[in-house]
N, C-alpha and C. Protein backbone atom coordinates (compact mmCIF):
# COMPACT_ATOMS: atom_id res chain seq x y z
N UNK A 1 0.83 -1.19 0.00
CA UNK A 1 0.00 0.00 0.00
C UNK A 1 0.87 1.25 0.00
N UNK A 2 2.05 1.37 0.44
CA UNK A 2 2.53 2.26 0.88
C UNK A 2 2.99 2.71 -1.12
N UNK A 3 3.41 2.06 -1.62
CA UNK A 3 4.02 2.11 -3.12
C UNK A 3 2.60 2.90 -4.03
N UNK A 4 1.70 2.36 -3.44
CA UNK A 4 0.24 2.78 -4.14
C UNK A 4 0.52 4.43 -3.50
N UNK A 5 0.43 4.79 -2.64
CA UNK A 5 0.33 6.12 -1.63
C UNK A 5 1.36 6.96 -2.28
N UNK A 6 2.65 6.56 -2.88
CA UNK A 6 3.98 7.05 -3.40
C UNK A 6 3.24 8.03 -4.60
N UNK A 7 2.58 7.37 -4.99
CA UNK A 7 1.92 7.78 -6.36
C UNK A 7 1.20 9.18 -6.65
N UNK A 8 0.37 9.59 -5.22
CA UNK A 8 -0.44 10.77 -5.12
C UNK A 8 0.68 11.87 -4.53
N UNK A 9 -0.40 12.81 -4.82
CA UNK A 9 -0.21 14.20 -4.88
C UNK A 9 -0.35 14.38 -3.47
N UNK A 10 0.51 15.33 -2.56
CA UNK A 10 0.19 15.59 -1.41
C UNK A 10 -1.35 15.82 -1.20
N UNK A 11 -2.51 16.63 -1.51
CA UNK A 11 -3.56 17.28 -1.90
C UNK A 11 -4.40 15.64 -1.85
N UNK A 12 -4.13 14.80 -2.90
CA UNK A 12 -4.67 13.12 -2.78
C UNK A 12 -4.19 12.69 -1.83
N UNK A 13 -3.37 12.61 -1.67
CA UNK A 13 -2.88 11.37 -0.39
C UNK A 13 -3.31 11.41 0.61
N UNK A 14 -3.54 12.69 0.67
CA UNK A 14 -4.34 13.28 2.47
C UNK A 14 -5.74 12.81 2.38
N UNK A 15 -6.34 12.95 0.94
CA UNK A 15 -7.83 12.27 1.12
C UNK A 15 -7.78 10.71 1.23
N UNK A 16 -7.08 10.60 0.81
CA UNK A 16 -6.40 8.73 0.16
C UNK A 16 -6.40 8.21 1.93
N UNK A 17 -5.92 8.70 2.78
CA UNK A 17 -5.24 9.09 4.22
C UNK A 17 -6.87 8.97 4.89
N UNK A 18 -7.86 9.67 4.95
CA UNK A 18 -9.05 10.50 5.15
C UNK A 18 -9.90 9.04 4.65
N UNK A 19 -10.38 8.68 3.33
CA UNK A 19 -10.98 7.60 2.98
C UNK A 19 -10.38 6.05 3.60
N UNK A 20 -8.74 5.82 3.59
CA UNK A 20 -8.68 5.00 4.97
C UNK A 20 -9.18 4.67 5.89
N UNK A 21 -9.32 5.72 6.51
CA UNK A 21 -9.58 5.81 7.78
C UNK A 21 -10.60 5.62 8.34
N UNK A 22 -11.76 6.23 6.98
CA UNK A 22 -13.19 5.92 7.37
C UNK A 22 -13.93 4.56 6.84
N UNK A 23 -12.66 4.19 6.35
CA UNK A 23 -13.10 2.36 6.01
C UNK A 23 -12.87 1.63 6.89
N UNK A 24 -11.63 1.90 7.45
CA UNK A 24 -11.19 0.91 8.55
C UNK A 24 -12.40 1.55 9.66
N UNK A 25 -12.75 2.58 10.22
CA UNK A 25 -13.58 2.82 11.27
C UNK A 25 -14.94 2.42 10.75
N UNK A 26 -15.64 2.23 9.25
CA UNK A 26 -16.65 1.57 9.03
C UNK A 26 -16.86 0.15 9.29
N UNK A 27 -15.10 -0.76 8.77
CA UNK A 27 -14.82 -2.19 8.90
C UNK A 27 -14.96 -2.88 10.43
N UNK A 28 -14.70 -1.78 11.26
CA UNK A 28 -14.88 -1.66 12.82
C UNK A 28 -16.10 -1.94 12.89
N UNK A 29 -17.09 -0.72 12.95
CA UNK A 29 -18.17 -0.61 13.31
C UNK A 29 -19.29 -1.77 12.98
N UNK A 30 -18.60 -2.28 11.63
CA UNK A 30 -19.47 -4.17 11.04
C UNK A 30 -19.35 -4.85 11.94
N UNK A 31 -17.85 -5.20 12.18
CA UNK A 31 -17.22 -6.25 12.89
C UNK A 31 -18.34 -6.54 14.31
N UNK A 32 -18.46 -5.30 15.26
CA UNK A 32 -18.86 -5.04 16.26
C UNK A 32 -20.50 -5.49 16.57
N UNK A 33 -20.55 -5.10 15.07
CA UNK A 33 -22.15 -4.86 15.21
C UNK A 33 -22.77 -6.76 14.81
N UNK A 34 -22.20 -7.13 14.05
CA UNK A 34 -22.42 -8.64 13.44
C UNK A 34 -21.68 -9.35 15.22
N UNK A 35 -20.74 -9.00 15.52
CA UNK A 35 -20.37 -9.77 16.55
C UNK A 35 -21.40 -9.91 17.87
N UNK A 36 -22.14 -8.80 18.05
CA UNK A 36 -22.90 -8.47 19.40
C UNK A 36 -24.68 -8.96 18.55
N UNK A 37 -24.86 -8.78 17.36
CA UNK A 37 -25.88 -8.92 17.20
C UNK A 37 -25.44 -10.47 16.79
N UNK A 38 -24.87 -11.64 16.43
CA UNK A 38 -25.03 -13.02 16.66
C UNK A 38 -25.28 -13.67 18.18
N UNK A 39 -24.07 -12.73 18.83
CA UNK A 39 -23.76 -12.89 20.38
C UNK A 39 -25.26 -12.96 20.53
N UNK A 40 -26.09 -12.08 20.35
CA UNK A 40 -26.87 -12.30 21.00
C UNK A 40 -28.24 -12.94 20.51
N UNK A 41 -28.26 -13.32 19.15
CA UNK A 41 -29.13 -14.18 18.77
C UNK A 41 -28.72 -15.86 18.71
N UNK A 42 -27.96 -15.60 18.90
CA UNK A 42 -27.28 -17.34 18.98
C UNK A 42 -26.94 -17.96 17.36
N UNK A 43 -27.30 -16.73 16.44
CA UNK A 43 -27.04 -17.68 15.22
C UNK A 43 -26.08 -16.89 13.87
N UNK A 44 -25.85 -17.33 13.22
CA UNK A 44 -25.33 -16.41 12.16
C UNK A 44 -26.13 -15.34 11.34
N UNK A 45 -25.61 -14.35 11.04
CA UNK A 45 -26.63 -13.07 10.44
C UNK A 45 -25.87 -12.84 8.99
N UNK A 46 -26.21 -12.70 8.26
CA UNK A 46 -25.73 -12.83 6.89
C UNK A 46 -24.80 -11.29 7.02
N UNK A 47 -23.91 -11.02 5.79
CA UNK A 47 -23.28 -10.14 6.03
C UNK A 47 -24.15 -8.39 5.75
N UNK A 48 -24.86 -9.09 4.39
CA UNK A 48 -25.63 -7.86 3.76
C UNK A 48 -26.57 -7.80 4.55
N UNK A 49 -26.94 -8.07 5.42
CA UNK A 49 -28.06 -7.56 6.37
C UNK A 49 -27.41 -6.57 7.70
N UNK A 50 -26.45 -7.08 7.88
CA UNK A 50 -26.12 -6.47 9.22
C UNK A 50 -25.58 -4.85 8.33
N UNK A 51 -24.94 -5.07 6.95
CA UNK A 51 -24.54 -3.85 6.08
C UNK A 51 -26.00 -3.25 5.76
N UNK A 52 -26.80 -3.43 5.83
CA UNK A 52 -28.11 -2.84 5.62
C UNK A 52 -28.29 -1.96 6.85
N UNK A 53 -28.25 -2.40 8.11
CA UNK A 53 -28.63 -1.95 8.94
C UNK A 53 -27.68 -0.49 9.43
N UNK A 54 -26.32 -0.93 9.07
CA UNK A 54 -25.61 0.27 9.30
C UNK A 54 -25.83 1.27 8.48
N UNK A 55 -26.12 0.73 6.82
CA UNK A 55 -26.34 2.04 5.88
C UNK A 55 -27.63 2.60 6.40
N UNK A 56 -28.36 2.98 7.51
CA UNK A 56 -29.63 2.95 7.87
C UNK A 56 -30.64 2.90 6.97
N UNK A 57 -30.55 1.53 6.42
CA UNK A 57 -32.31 1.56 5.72
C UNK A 57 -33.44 1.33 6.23
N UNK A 58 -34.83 1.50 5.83
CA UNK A 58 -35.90 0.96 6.63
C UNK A 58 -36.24 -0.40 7.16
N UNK A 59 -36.79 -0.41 7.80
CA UNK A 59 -36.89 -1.98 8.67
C UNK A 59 -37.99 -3.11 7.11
N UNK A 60 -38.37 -2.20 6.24
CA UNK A 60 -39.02 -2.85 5.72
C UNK A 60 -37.82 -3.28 4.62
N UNK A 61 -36.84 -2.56 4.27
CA UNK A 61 -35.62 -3.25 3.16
C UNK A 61 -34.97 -4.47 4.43
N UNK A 62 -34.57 -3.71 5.55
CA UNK A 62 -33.64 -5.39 5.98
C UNK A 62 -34.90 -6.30 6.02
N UNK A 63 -36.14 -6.53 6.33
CA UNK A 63 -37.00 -7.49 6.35
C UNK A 63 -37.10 -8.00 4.60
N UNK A 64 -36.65 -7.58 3.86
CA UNK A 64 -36.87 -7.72 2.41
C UNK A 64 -35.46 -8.93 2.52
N UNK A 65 -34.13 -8.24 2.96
CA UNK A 65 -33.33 -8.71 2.82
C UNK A 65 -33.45 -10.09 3.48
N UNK A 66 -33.67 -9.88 5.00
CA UNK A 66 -33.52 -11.49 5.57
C UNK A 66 -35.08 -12.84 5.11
N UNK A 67 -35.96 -11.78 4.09
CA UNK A 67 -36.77 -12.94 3.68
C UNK A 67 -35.82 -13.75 2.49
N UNK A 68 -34.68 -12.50 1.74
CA UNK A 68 -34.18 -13.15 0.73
C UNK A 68 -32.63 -14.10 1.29
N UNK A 69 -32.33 -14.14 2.36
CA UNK A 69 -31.35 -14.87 3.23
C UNK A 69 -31.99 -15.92 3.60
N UNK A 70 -33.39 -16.57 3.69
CA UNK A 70 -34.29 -17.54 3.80
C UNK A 70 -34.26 -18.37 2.45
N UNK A 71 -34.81 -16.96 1.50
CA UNK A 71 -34.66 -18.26 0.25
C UNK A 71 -32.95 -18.80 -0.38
N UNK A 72 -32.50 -17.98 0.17
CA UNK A 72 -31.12 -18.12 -0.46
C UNK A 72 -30.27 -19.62 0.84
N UNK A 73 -31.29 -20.22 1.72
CA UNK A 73 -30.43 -21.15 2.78
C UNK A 73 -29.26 -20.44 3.25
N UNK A 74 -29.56 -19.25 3.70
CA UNK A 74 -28.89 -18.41 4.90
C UNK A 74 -29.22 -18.24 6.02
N UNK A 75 -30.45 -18.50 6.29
CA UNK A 75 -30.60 -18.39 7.48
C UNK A 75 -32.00 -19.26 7.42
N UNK A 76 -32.86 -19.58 8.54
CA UNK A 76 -33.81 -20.87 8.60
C UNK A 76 -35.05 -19.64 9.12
N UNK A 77 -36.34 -19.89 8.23
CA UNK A 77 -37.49 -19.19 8.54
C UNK A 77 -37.73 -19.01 10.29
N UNK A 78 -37.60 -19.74 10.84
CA UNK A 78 -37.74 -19.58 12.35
C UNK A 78 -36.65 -18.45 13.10
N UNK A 79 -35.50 -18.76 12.43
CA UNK A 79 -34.64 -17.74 13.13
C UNK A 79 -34.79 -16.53 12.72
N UNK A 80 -35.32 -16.18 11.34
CA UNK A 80 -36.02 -15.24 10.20
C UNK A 80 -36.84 -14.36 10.93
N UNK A 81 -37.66 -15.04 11.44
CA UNK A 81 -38.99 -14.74 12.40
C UNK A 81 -38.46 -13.97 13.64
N UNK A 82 -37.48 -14.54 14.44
CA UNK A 82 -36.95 -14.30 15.70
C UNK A 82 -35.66 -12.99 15.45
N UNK A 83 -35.56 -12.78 14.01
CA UNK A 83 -34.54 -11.80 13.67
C UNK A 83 -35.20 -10.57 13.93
N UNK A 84 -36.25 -10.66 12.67
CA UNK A 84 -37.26 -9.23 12.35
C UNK A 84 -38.00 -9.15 13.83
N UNK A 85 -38.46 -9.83 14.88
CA UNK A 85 -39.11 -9.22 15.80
C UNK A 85 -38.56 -8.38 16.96
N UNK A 86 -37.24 -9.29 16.81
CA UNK A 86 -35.95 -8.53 17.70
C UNK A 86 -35.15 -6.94 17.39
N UNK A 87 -35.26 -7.24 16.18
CA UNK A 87 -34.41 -6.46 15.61
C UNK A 87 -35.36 -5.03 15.66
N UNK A 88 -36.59 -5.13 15.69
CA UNK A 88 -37.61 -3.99 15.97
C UNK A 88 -37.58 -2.95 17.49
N UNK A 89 -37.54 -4.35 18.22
CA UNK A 89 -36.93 -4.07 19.27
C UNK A 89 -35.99 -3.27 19.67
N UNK A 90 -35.11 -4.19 19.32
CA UNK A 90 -33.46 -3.75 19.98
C UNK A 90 -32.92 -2.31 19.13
N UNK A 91 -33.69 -2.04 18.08
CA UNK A 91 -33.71 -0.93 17.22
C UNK A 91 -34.37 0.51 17.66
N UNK A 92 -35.35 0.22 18.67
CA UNK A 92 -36.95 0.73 18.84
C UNK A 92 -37.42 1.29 16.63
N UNK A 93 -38.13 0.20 16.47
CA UNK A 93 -38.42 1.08 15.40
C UNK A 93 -40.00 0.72 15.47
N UNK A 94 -40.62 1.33 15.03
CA UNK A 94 -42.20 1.61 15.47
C UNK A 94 -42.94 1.51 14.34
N UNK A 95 -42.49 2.01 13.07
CA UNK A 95 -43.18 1.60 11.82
C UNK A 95 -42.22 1.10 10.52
N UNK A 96 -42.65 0.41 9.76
CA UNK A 96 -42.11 -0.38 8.80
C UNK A 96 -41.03 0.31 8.08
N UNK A 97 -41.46 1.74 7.70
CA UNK A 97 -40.30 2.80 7.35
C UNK A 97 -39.70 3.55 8.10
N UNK A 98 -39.39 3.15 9.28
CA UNK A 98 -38.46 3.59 10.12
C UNK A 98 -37.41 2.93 9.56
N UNK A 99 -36.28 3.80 9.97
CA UNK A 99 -35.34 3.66 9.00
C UNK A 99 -33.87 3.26 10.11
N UNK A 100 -33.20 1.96 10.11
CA UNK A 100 -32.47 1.93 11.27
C UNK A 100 -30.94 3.10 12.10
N UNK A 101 -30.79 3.22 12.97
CA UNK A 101 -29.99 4.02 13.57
C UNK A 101 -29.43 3.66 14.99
N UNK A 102 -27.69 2.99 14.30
CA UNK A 102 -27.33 2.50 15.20
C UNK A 102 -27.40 3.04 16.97
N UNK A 103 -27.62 4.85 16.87
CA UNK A 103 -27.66 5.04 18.38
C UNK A 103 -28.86 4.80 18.88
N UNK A 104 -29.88 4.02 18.46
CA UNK A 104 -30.70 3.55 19.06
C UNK A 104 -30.95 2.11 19.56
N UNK A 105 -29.78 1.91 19.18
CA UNK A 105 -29.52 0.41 19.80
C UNK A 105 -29.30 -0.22 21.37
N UNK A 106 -30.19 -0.93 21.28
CA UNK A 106 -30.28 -1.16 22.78
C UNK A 106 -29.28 -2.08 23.24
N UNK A 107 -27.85 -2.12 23.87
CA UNK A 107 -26.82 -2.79 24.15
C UNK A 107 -26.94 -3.77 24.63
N UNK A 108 -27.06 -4.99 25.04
CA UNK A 108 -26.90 -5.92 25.64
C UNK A 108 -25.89 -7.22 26.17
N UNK A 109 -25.64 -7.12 27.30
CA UNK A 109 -24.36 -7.49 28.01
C UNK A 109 -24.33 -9.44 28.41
């Protein structure tokens, strides 16, 4: 990476520097969020769902998504079920187009 970085312009590199940074602190914020939200469902969560939830979309796209993690044998209709009711929850989201936001996440230890 560093040979790639050689390449830019002081003016780039600093954004090059800047877009880093906010990947690795995005790559964080997945990690965390897939780790505490299996932790606490007991099961695996597909990747594009838990990336749904951070890009805050509505509860009605990740419910789109984990019906299509069902048909795709990603995850099992029962745990499907136990995802979307939780996830309303632990979200507080109140109507279908509520749209998710991680500081409303209810932590659990």
């Amino acid at each position: 990476m560093e040979k790639f970085e050689e390449s830019y312009t002081i003016r780039n590199k600093s954004k090059f520097i800047e877009e880093t940074k906010r990947i690795k602190t995005q790559k964080k914020e997945f990690e965390e969020l897939k780790e505490n939200l299996e932790e606490y469902f007991n099961f695996e969560i597909t990747d594009y769902i838990v990336s749904d939830i951070l890009d805050c979309e509505t509860y009605n796209h990740v419910c789109l998504m984990i019906n299509l993690a069902v048909i795709n044998n990603r995850i099992s209709l029962k745990n499907s079920i136990t995802l979307k009711n939780e996830l309303k929850r632990l979200f507080k989201i109140n109507d279908i187009f509520d749209t998710f936001d991680t500081n409303n996440y209810i932590m659990h230890q």
